[in-house]
PDB file of N, CA and C in Angstrom:
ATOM      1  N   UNK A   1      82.336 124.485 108.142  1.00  0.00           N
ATOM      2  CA  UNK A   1      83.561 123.747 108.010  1.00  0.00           C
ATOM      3  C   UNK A   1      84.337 124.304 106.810  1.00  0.00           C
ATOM      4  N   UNK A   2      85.090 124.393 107.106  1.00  0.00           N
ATOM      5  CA  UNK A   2      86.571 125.053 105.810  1.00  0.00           C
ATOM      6  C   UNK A   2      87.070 123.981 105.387  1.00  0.00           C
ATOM      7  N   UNK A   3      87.348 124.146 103.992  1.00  0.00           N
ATOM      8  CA  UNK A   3      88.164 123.337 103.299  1.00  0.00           C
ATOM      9  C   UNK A   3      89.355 123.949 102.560  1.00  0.00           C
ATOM     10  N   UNK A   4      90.513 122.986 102.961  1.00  0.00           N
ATOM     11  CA  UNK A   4      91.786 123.092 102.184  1.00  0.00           C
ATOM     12  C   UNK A   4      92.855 122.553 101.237  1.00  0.00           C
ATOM     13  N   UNK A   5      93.481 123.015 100.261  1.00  0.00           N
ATOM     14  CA  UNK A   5      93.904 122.047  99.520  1.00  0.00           C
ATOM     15  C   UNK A   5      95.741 123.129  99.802  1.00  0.00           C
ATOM     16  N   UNK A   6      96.395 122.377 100.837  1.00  0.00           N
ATOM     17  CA  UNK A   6      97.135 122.595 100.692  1.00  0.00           C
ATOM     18  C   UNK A   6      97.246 124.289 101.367  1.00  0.00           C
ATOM     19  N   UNK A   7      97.541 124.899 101.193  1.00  0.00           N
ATOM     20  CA  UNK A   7      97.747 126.465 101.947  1.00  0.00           C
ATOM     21  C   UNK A   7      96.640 127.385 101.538  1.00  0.00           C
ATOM     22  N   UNK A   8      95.718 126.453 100.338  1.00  0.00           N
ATOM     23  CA  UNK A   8      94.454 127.654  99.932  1.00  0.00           C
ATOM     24  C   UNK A   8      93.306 126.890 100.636  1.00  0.00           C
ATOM     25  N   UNK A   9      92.602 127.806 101.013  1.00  0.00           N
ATOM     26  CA  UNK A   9      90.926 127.746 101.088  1.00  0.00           C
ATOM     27  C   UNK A   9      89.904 127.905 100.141  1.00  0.00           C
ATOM     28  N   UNK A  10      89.496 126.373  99.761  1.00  0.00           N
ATOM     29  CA  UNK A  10      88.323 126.604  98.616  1.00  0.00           C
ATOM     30  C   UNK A  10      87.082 126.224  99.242  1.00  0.00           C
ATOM     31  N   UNK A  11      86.723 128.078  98.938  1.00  0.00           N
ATOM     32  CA  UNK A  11      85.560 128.653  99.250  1.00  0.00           C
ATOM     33  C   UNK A  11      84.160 127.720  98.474  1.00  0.00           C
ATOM     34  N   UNK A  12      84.096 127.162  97.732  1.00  0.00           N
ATOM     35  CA  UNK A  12      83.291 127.003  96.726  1.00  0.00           C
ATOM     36  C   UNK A  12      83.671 125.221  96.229  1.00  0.00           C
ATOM     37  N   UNK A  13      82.545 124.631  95.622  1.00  0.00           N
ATOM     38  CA  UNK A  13      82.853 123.654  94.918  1.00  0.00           C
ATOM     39  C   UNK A  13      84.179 123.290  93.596  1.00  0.00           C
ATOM     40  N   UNK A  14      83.842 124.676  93.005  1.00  0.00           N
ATOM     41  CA  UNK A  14      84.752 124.908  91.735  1.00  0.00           C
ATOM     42  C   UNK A  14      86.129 125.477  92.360  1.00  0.00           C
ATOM     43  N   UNK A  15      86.066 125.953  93.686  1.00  0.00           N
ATOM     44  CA  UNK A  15      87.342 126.301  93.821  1.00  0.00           C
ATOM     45  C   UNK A  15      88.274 125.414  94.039  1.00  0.00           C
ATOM     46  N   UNK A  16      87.700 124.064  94.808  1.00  0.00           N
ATOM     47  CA  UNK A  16      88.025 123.089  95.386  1.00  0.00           C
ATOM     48  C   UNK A  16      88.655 122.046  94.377  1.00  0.00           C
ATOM     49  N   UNK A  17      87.579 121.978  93.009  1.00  0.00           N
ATOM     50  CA  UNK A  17      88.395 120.949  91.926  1.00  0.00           C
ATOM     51  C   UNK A  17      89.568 121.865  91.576  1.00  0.00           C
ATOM     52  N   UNK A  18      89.326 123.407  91.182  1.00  0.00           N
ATOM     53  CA  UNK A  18      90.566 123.999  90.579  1.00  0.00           C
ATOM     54  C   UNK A  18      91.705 124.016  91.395  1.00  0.00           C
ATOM     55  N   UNK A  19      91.916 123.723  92.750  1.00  0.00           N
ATOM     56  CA  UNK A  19      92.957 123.547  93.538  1.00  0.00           C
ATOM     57  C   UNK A  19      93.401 122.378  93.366  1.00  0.00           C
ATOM     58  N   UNK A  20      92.681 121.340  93.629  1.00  0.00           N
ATOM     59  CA  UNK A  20      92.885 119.959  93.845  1.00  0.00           C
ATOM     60  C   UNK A  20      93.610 119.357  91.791  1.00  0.00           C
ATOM     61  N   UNK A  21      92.807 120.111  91.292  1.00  0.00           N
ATOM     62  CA  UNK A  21      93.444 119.751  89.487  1.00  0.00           C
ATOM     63  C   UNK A  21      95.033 121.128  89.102  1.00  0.00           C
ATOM     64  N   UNK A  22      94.872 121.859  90.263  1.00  0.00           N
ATOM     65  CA  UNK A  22      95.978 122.813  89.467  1.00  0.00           C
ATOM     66  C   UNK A  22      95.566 123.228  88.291  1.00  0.00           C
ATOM     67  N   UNK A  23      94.507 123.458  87.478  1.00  0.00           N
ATOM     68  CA  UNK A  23      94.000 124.267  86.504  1.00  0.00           C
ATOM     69  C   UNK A  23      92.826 124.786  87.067  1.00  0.00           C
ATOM     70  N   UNK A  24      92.245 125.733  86.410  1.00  0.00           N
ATOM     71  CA  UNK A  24      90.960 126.381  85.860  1.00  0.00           C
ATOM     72  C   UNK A  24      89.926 125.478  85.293  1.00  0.00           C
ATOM     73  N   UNK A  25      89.038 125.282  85.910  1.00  0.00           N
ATOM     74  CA  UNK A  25      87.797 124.674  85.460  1.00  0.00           C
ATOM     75  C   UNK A  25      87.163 124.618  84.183  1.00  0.00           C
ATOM     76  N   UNK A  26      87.623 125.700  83.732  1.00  0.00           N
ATOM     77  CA  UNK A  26      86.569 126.172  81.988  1.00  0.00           C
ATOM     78  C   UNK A  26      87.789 125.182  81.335  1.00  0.00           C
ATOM     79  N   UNK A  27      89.116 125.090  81.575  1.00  0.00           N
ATOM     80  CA  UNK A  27      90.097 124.451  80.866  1.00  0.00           C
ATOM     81  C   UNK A  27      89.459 122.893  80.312  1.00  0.00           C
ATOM     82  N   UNK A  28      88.803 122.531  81.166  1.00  0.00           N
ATOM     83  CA  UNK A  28      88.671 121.154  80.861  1.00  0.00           C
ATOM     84  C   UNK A  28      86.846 121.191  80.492  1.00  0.00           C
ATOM     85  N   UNK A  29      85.753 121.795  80.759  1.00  0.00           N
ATOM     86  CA  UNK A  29      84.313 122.093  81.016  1.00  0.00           C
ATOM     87  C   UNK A  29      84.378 123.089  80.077  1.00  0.00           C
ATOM     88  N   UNK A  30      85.000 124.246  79.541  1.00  0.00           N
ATOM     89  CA  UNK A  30      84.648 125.155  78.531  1.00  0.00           C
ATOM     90  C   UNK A  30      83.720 126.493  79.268  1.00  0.00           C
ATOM     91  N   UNK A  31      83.380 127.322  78.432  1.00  0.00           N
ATOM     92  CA  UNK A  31      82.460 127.795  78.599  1.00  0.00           C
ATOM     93  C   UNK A  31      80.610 128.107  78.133  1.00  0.00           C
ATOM     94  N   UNK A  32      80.384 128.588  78.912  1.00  0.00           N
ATOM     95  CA  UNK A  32      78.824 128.968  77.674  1.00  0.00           C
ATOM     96  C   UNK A  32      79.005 130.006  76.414  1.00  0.00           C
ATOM     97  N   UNK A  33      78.717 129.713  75.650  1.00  0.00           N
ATOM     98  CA  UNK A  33      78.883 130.865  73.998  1.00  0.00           C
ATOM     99  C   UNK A  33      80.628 130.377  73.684  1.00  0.00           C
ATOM    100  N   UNK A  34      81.134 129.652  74.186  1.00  0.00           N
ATOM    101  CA  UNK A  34      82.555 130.266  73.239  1.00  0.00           C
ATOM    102  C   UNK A  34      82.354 129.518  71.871  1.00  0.00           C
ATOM    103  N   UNK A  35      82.963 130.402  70.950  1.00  0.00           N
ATOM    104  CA  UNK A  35      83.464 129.852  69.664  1.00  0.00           C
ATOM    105  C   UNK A  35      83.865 128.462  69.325  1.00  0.00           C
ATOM    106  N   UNK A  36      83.992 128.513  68.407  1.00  0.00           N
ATOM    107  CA  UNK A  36      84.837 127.250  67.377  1.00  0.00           C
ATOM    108  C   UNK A  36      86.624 126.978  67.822  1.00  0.00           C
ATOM    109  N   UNK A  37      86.517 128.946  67.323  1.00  0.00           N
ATOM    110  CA  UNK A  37      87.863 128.927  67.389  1.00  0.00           C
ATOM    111  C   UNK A  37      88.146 128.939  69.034  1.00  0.00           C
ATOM    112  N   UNK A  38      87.745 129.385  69.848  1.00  0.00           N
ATOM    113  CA  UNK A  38      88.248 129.623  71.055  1.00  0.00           C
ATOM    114  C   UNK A  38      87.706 128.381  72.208  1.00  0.00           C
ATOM    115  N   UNK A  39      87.405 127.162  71.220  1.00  0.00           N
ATOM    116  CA  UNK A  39      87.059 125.927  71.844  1.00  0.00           C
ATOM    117  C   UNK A  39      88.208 124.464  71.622  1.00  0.00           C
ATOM    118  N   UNK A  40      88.501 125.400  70.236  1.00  0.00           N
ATOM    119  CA  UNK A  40      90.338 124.537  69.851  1.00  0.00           C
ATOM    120  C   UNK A  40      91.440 124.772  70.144  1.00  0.00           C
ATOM    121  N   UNK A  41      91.061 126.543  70.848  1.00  0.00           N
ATOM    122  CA  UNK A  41      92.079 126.295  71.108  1.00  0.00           C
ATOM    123  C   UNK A  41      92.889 126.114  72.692  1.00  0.00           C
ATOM    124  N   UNK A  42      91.357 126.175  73.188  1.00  0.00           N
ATOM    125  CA  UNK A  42      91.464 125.778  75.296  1.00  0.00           C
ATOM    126  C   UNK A  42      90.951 123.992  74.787  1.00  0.00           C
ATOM    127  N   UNK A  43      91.249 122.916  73.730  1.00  0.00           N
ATOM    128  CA  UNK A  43      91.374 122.201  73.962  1.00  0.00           C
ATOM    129  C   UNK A  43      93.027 121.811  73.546  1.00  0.00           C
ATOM    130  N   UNK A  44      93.352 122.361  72.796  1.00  0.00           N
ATOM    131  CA  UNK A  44      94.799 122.718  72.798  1.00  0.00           C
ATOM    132  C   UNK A  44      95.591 122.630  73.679  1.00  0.00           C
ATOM    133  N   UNK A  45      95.333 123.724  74.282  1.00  0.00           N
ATOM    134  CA  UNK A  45      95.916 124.106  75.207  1.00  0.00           C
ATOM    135  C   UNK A  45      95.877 122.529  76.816  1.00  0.00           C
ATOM    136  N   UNK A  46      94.733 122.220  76.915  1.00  0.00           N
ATOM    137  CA  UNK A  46      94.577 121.150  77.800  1.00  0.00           C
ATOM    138  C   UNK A  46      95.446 119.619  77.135  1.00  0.00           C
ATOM    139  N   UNK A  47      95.248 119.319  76.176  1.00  0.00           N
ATOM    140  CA  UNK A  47      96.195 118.333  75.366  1.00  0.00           C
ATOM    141  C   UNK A  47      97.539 118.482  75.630  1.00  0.00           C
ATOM    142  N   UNK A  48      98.439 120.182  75.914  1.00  0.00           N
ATOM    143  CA  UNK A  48      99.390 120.439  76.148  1.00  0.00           C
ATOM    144  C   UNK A  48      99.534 119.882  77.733  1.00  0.00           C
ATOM    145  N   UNK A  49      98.708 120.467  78.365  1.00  0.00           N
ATOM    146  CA  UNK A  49      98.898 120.092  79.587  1.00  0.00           C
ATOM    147  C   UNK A  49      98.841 118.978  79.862  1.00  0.00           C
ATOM    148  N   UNK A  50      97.776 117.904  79.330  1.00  0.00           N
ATOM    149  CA  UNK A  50      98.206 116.622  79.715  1.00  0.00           C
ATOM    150  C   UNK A  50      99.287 116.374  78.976  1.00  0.00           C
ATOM    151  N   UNK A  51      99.912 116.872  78.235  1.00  0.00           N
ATOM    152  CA  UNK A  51     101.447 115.765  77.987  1.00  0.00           C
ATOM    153  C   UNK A  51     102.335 116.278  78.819  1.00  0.00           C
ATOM    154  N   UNK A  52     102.435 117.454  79.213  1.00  0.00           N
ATOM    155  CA  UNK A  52     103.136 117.959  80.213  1.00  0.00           C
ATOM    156  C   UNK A  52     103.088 117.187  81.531  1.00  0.00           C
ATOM    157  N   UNK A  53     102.046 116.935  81.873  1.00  0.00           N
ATOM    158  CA  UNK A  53     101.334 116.056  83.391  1.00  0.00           C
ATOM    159  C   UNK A  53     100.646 114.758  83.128  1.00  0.00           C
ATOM    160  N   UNK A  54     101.210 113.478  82.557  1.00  0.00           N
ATOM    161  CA  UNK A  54     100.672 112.624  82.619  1.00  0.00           C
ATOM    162  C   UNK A  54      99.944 112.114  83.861  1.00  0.00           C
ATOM    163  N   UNK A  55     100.318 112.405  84.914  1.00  0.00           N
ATOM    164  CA  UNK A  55      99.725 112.026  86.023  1.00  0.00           C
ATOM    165  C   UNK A  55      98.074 112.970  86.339  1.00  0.00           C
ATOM    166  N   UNK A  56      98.312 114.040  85.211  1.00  0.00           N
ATOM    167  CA  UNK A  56      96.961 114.735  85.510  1.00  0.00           C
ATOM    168  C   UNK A  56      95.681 113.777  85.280  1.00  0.00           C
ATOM    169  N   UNK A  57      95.862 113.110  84.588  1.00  0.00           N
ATOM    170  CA  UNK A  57      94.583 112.241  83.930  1.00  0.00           C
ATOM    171  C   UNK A  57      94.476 111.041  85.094  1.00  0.00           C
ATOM    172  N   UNK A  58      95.392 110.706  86.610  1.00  0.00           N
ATOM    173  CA  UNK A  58      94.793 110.292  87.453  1.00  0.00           C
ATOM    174  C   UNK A  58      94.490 110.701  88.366  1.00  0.00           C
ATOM    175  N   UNK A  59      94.983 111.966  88.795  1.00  0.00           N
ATOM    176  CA  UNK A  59      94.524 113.186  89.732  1.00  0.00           C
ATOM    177  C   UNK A  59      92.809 113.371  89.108  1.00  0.00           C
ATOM    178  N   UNK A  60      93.033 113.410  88.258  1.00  0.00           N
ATOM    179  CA  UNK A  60      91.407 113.514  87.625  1.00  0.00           C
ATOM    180  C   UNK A  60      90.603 113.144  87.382  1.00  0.00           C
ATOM    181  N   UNK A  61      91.016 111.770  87.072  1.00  0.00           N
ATOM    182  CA  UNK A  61      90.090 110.134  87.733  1.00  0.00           C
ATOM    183  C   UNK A  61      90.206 110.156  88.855  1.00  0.00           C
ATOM    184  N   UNK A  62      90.798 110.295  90.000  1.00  0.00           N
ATOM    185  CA  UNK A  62      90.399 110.455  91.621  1.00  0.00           C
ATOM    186  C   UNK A  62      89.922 111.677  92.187  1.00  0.00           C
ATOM    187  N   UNK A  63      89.811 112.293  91.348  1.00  0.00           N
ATOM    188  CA  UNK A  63      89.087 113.538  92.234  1.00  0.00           C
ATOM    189  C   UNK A  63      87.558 113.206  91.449  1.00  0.00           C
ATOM    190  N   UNK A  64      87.242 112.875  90.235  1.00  0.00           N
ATOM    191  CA  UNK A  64      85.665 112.477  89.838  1.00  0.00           C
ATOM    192  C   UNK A  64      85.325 111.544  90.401  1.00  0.00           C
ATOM    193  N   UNK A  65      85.630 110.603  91.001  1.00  0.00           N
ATOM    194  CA  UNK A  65      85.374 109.063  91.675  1.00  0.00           C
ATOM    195  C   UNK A  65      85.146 110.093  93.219  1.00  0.00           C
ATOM    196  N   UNK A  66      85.766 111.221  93.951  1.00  0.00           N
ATOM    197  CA  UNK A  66      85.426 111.641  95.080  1.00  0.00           C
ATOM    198  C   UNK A  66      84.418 111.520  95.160  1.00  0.00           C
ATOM    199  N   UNK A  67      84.560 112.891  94.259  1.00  0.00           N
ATOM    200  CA  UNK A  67      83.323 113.935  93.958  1.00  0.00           C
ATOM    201  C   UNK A  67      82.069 113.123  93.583  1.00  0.00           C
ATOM    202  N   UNK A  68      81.607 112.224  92.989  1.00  0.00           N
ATOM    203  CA  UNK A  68      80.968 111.360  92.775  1.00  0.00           C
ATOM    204  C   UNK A  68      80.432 110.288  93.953  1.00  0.00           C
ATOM    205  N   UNK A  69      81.333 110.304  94.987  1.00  0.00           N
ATOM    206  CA  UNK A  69      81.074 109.876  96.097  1.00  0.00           C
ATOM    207  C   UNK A  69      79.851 110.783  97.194  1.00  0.00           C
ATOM    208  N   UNK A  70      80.715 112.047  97.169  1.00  0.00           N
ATOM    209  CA  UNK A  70      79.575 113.228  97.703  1.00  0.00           C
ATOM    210  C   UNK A  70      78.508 113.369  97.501  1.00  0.00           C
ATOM    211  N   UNK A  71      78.816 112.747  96.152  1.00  0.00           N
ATOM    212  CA  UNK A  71      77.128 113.861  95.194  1.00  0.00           C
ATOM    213  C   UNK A  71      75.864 112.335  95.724  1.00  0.00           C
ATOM    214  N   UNK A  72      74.611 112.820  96.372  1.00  0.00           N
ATOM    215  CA  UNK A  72      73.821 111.758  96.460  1.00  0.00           C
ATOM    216  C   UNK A  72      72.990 111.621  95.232  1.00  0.00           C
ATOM    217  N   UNK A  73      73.377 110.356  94.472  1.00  0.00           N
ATOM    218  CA  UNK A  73      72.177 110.019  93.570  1.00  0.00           C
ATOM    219  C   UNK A  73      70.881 109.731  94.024  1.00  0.00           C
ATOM    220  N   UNK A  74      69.997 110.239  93.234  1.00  0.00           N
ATOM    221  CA  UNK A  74      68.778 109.643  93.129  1.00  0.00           C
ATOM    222  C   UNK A  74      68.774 108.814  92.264  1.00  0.00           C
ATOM    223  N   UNK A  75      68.494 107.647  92.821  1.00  0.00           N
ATOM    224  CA  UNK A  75      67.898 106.706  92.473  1.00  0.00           C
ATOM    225  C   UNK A  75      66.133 105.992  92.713  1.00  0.00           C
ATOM    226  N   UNK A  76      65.818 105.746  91.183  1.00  0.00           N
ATOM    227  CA  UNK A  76      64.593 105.423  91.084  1.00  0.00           C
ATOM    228  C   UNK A  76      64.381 104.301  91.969  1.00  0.00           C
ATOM    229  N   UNK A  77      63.288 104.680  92.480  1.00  0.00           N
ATOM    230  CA  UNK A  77      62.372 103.078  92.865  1.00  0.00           C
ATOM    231  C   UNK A  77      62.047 102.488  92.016  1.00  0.00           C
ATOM    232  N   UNK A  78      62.085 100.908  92.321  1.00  0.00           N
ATOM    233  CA  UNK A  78      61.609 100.063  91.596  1.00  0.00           C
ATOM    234  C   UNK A  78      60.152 100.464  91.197  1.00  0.00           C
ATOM    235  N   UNK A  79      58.902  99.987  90.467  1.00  0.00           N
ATOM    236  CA  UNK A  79      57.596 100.138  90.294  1.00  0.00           C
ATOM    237  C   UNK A  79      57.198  99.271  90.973  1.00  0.00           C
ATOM    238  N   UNK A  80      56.193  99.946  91.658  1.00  0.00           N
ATOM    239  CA  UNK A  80      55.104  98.780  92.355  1.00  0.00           C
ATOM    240  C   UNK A  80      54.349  98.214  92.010  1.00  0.00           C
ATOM    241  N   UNK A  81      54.450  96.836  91.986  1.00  0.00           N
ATOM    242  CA  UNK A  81      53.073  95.854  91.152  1.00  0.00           C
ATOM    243  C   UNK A  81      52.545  95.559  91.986  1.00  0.00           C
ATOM    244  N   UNK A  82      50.939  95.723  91.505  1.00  0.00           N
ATOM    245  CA  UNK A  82      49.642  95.582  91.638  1.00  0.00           C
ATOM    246  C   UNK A  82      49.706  94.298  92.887  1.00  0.00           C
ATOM    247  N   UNK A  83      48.788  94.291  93.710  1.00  0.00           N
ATOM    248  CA  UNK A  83      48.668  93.149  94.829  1.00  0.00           C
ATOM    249  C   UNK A  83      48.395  92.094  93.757  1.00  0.00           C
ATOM    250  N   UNK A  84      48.672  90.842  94.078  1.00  0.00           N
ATOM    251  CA  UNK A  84      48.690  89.723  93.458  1.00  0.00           C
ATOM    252  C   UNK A  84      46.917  89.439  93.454  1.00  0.00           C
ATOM    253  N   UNK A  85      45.822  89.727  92.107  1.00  0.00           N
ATOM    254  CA  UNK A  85      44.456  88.845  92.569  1.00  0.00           C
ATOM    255  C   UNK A  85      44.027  88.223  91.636  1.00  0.00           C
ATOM    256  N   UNK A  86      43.707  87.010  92.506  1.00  0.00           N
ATOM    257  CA  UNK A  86      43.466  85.798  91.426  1.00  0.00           C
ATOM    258  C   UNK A  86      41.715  85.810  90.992  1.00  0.00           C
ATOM    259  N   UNK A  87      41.797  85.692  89.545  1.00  0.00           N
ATOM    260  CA  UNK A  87      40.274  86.037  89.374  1.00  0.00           C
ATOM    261  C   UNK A  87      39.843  84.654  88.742  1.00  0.00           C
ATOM    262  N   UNK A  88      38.824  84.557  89.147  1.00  0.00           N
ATOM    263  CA  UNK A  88      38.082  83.332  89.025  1.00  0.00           C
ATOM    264  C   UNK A  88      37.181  83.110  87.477  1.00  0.00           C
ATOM    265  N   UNK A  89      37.645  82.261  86.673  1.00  0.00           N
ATOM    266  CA  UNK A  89      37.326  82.409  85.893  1.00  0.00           C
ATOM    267  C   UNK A  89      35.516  81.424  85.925  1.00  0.00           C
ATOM    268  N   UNK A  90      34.544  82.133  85.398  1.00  0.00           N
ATOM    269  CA  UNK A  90      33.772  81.435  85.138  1.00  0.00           C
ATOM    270  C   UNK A  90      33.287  80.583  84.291  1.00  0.00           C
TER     271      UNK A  90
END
Protein backbone atom coordinates (compact mmCIF):
# COMPACT_ATOMS: atom_id res chain seq x y z
CA UNK A 1 0.00 0.00 0.00
CA UNK A 2 1.39 3.58 -0.91
CA UNK A 3 1.11 6.43 0.99
CA UNK A 4 0.51 10.09 0.15
CA UNK A 5 0.67 13.39 1.47
CA UNK A 6 -0.57 15.42 -1.08
CA UNK A 7 1.41 14.89 -4.65
CA UNK A 8 4.47 13.11 -2.70
CA UNK A 9 4.90 9.52 -1.84
CA UNK A 10 6.28 8.78 1.59
CA UNK A 11 8.26 5.94 1.14
CA UNK A 12 9.19 5.55 4.77
CA UNK A 13 7.87 6.47 8.25
CA UNK A 14 10.13 9.66 8.47
CA UNK A 15 9.17 10.57 5.12
CA UNK A 16 5.64 10.60 5.97
CA UNK A 17 5.96 12.97 9.28
CA UNK A 18 8.40 15.23 7.09
CA UNK A 19 5.61 15.68 4.51
CA UNK A 20 2.76 15.79 6.71
CA UNK A 21 5.01 18.62 9.21
CA UNK A 22 6.57 20.47 6.05
CA UNK A 23 9.99 20.28 7.79
CA UNK A 24 12.86 17.88 8.19
CA UNK A 25 12.75 15.61 11.00
CA UNK A 26 16.29 16.31 12.67
CA UNK A 27 14.62 20.03 12.85
CA UNK A 28 12.57 19.14 15.67
CA UNK A 29 14.48 15.32 16.96
CA UNK A 30 18.14 16.66 16.29
CA UNK A 31 20.73 14.55 15.53
CA UNK A 32 23.24 11.89 16.99
CA UNK A 33 26.82 13.74 17.93
CA UNK A 34 25.72 17.28 17.09
CA UNK A 35 27.25 20.01 19.09
CA UNK A 36 26.24 22.63 21.54
CA UNK A 37 26.60 25.00 19.05
CA UNK A 38 24.84 23.29 16.21
CA UNK A 39 21.95 22.21 18.70
CA UNK A 40 21.12 26.16 19.30
CA UNK A 41 21.18 26.77 16.60
CA UNK A 42 18.50 24.05 14.70
CA UNK A 43 16.63 25.03 17.88
CA UNK A 44 16.69 28.47 16.67
CA UNK A 45 15.98 27.98 13.81
CA UNK A 46 12.62 25.74 14.80
CA UNK A 47 11.47 28.67 17.36
CA UNK A 48 11.64 30.73 14.05
CA UNK A 49 9.49 28.49 12.43
CA UNK A 50 7.02 28.17 14.94
CA UNK A 51 6.43 31.89 15.05
CA UNK A 52 6.26 31.90 11.50
CA UNK A 53 3.49 28.86 11.67
CA UNK A 54 1.57 29.04 14.68
CA UNK A 55 -0.61 26.47 13.46
CA UNK A 56 2.55 24.18 13.27
CA UNK A 57 2.31 23.27 16.94
CA UNK A 58 -1.29 21.73 16.00
CA UNK A 59 -0.39 20.01 12.86
CA UNK A 60 2.03 18.50 15.34
CA UNK A 61 -0.18 17.65 18.09
CA UNK A 62 -2.33 15.79 15.41
CA UNK A 63 0.01 14.07 13.62
CA UNK A 64 1.65 12.60 17.33
CA UNK A 65 -1.91 11.68 18.59
CA UNK A 66 -2.00 9.65 14.83
CA UNK A 67 1.00 8.28 14.97
CA UNK A 68 0.47 7.18 18.45
CA UNK A 69 -2.64 5.62 17.38
CA UNK A 70 -0.63 3.19 14.91
CA UNK A 71 2.06 2.43 17.12
CA UNK A 72 0.71 -0.82 19.26
CA UNK A 73 1.60 -0.48 22.89
CA UNK A 74 2.59 -3.05 24.96
CA UNK A 75 1.03 -3.16 27.68
CA UNK A 76 1.87 -5.07 30.87
CA UNK A 77 -0.28 -7.67 32.35
CA UNK A 78 -1.57 -7.34 35.44
CA UNK A 79 0.45 -10.01 38.01
CA UNK A 80 -1.05 -13.08 38.81
CA UNK A 81 -1.93 -13.86 42.38
CA UNK A 82 -1.41 -16.97 43.84
CA UNK A 83 -4.83 -19.28 43.96
CA UNK A 84 -6.60 -18.20 47.02
CA UNK A 85 -5.47 -21.19 50.07
CA UNK A 86 -6.79 -21.12 53.20
CA UNK A 87 -4.45 -22.71 55.75
CA UNK A 88 -5.63 -24.11 58.73
CA UNK A 89 -4.25 -22.97 61.56
CA UNK A 90 -3.48 -25.45 64.29
Amino acid sequence: MKTFIGHNEARSTDEFIELALGTPLELWLGVEGESDLERAARQAAARDILAEDPDLIDRVSHLAADLLDMIPLHRQRPARRPANRTAVAA
